[in-house]
Protein backbone atom coordinates (compact mmCIF):
# COMPACT_ATOMS: atom_id res chain seq x y z
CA UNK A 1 -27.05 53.58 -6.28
CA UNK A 2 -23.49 52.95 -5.40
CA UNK A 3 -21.30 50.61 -7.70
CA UNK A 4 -20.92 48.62 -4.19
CA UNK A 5 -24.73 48.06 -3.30
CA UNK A 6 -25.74 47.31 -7.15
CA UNK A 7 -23.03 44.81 -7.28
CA UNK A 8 -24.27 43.08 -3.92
CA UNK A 9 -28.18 43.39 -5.55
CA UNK A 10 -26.82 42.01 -8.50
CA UNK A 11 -25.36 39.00 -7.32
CA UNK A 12 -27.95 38.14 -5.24
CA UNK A 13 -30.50 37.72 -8.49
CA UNK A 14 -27.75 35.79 -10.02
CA UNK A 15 -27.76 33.33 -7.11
CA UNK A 16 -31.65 33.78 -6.59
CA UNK A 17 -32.31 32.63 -10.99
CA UNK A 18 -29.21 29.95 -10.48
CA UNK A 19 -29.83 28.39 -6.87
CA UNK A 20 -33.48 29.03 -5.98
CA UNK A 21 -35.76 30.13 -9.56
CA UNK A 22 -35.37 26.22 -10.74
CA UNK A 23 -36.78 24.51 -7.98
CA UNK A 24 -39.38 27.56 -7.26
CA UNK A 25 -40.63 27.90 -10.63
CA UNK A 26 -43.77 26.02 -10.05
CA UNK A 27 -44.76 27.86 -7.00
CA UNK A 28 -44.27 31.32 -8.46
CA UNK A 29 -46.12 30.09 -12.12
CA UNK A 30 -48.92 28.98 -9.16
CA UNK A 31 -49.00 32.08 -7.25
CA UNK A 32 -49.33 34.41 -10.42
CA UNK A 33 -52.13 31.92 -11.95
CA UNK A 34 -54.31 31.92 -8.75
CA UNK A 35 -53.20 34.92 -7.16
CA UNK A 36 -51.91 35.11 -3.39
CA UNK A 37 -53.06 33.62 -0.67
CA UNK A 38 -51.05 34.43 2.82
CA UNK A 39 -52.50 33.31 6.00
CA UNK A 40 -50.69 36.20 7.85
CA UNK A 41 -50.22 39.55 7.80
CA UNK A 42 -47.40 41.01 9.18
CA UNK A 43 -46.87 44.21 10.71
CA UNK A 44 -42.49 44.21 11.18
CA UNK A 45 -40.24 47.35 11.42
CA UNK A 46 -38.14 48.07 8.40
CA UNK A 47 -35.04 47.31 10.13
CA UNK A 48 -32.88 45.56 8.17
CA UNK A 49 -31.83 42.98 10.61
CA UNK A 50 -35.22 41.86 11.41
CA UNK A 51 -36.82 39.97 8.36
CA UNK A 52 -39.99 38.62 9.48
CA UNK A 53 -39.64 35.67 6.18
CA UNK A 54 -36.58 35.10 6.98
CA UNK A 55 -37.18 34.45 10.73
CA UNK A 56 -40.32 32.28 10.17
CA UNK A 57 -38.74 30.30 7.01
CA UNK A 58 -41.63 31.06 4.80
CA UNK A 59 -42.25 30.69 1.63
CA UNK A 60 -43.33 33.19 -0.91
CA UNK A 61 -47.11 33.62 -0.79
CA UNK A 62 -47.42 32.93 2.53
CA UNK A 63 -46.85 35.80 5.01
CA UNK A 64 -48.62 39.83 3.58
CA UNK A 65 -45.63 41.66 5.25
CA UNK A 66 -46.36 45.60 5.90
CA UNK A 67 -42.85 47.08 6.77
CA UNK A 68 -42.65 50.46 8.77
CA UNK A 69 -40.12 52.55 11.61
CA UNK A 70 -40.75 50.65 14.55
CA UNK A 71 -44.03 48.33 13.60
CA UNK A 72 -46.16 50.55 14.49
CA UNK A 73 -50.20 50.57 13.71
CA UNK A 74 -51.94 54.19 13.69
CA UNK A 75 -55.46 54.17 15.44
CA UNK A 76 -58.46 53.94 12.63
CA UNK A 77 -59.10 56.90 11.60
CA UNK A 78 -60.98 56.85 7.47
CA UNK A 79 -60.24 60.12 7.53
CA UNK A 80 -59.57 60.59 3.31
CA UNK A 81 -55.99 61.14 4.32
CA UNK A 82 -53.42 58.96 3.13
CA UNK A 83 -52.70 55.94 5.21
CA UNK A 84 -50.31 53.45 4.11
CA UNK A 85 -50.62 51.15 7.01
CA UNK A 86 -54.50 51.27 6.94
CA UNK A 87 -54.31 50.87 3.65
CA UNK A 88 -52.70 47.57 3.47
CA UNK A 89 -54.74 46.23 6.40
CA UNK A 90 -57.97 46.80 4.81
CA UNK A 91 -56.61 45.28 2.03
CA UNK A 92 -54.94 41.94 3.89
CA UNK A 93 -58.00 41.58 5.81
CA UNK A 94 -60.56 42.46 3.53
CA UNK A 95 -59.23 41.12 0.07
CA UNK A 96 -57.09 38.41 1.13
CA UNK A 97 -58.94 37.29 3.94
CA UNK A 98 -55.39 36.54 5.95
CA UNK A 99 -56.62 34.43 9.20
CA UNK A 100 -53.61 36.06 11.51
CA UNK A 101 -52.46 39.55 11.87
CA UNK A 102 -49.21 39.60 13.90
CA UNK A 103 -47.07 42.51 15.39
CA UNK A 104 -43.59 41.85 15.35
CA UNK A 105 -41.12 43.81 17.13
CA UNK A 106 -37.68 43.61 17.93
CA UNK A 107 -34.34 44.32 20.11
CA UNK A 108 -32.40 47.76 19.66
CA UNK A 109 -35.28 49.38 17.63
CA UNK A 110 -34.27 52.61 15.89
CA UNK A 111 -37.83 54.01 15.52
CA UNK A 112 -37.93 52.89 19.69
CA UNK A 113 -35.00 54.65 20.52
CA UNK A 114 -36.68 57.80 18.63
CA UNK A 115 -39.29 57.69 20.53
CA UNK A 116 -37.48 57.81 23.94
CA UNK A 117 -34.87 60.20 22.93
CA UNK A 118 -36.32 62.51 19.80
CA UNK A 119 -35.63 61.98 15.97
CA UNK A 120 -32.37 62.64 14.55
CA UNK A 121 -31.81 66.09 14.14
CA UNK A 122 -32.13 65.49 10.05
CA UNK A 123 -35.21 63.31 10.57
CA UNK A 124 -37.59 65.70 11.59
CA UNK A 125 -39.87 65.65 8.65
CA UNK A 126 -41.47 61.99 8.97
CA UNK A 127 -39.99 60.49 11.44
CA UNK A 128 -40.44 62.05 14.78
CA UNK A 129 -44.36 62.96 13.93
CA UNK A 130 -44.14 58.82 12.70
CA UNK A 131 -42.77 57.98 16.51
CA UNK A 132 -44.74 60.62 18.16
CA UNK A 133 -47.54 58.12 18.46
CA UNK A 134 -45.53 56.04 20.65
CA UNK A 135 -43.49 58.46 22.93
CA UNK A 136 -45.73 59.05 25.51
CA UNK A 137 -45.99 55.72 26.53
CA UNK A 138 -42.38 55.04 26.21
CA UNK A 139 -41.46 57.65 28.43
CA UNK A 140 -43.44 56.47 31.04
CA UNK A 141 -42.39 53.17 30.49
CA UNK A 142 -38.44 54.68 31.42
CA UNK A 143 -39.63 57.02 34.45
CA UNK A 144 -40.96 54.02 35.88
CA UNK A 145 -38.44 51.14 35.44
CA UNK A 146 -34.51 50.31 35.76
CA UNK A 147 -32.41 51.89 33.28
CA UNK A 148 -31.11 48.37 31.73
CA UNK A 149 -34.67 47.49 31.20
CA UNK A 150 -36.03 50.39 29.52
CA UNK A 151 -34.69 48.92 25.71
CA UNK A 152 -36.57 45.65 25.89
CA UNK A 153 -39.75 47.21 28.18
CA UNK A 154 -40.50 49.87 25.56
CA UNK A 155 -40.07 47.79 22.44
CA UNK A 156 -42.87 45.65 24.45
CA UNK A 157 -45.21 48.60 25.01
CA UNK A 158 -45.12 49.52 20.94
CA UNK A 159 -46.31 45.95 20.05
CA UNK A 160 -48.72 46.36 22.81
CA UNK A 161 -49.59 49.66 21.63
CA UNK A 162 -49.74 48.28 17.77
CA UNK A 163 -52.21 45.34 18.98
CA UNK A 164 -54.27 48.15 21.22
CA UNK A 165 -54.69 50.14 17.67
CA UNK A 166 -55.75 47.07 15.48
CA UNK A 167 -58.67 46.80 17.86
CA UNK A 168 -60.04 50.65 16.52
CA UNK A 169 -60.43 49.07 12.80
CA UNK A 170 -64.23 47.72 13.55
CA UNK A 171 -63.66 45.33 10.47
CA UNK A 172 -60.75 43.60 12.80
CA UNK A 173 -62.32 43.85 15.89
CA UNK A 174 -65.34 42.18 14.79
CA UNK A 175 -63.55 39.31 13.10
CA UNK A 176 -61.35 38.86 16.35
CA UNK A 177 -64.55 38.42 18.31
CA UNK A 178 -66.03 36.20 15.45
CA UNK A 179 -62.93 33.92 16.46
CA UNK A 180 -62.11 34.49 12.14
CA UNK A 181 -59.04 36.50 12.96
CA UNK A 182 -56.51 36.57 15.52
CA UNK A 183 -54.12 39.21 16.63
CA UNK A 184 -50.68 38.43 18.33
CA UNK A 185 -47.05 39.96 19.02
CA UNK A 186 -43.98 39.00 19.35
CA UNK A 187 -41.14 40.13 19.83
CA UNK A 188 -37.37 38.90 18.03
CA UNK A 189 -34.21 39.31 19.69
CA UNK A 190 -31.72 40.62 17.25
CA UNK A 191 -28.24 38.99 19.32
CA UNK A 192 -29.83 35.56 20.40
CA UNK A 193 -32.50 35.07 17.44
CA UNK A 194 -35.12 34.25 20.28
CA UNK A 195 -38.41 35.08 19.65
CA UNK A 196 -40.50 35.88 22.33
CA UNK A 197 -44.63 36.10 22.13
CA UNK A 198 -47.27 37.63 23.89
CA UNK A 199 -49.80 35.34 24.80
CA UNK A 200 -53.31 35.87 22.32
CA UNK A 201 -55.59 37.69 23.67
CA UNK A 202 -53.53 39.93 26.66
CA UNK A 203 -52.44 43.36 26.29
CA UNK A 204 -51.01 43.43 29.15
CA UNK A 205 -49.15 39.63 29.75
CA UNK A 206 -45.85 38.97 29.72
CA UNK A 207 -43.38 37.85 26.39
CA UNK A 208 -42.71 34.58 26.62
CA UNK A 209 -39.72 32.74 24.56
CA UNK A 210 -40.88 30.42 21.93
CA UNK A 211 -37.25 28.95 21.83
């Protein structure tokens, strides 16, 4: 860790104990007496500029947030592999009983880009098998559209895809047709902070913004 990033970590617990830890106190004694209880579960990309707390104002204990290159959601497969993703579904749905699993993507994805144009060259490990799952459709998605619409058109298609996948967990499907559990995506616009949302139940519908 750089002298430059622990400095910037370290100030930020300073102001988190001085500004926020007094009037929070309560809620985080709470939360570690009766344990958490989020009503969402979050699938977001780990891009730093899209923080899916942040952008919905929540508090803690509210939102199960599972972070990942380009917010994606593997098809079930209990295959005795590990699954990190399936992993903390299973556990969001199952354990904590979450009422909401949403798939949030956003503008000038990383992870999207990847999957339209390959990995980086030093990213070959993880990565490009990790956005693998997602290139074919994004490269139809570009064959078949105008170049300045491919960006926002494929980010689409990965929530899409993401909500698609969810449906393969039969625990999740069978809450979502129990009416227990819905499913949603949305996606955040990094320049404009718009967030735009697929309407519940369509996998193929148009974003709409919520601004």
């Amino acid at each position: 860790m750089t002298d430059e990033s622990r400095d910037a970590l370290l100030s930020g617990y300073r102001r988190f104990r001085e500004g926020h830890w007094p009037e929070a106190r309560a809620q985080y004694e709470a939360l570690a007496a009766e344990g958490q209880k989020p009503h969402t579960l979050v699938v977001a990309c780990s891009d730093s500029r899209a923080d899916p707390a942040l952008i919905f104002d929540t508090a803690p204990g509210q939102l199960f947030v599972v972070r990942n290159v380009a917010n994606l959601v593997p098809p079930y497969e209990p295959d005795g592999h590990l699954h990190g993703v399936s992993a903390a579904l299973e556990f969001g749905v199952k354990v904590l009983n979450v009422s909401r699993i949403m798939i949030m993507g956003h503008a000038h994805c990383g992870g999207v880009n990847a999957m339209l144009h390959g990995a980086p060259a030093d990213c070959q490990d993880f990565v490009a098998p990790w956005v693998a799952q997602g290139a074919p459709l994004v490269r139809r998605i570009a064959e078949a559209c105008a170049p300045e619409e491919v960006e926002q058109l494929a980010e689409e298609a990965v929530v899409r895809l993401s909500l698609q996948n969810l449906r393969t967990f039969p625990w999740i499907a069978e809450r979502e047709a129990a009416g227990t559990l819905a499913l949603s995506g949305v996606h955040f616009g990094i320049a404009d902070g718009v967030l735009r949302s697929l309407r519940e139940g369509e996998g193929e519908g148009e974003f709409v913004s919520l601004a």
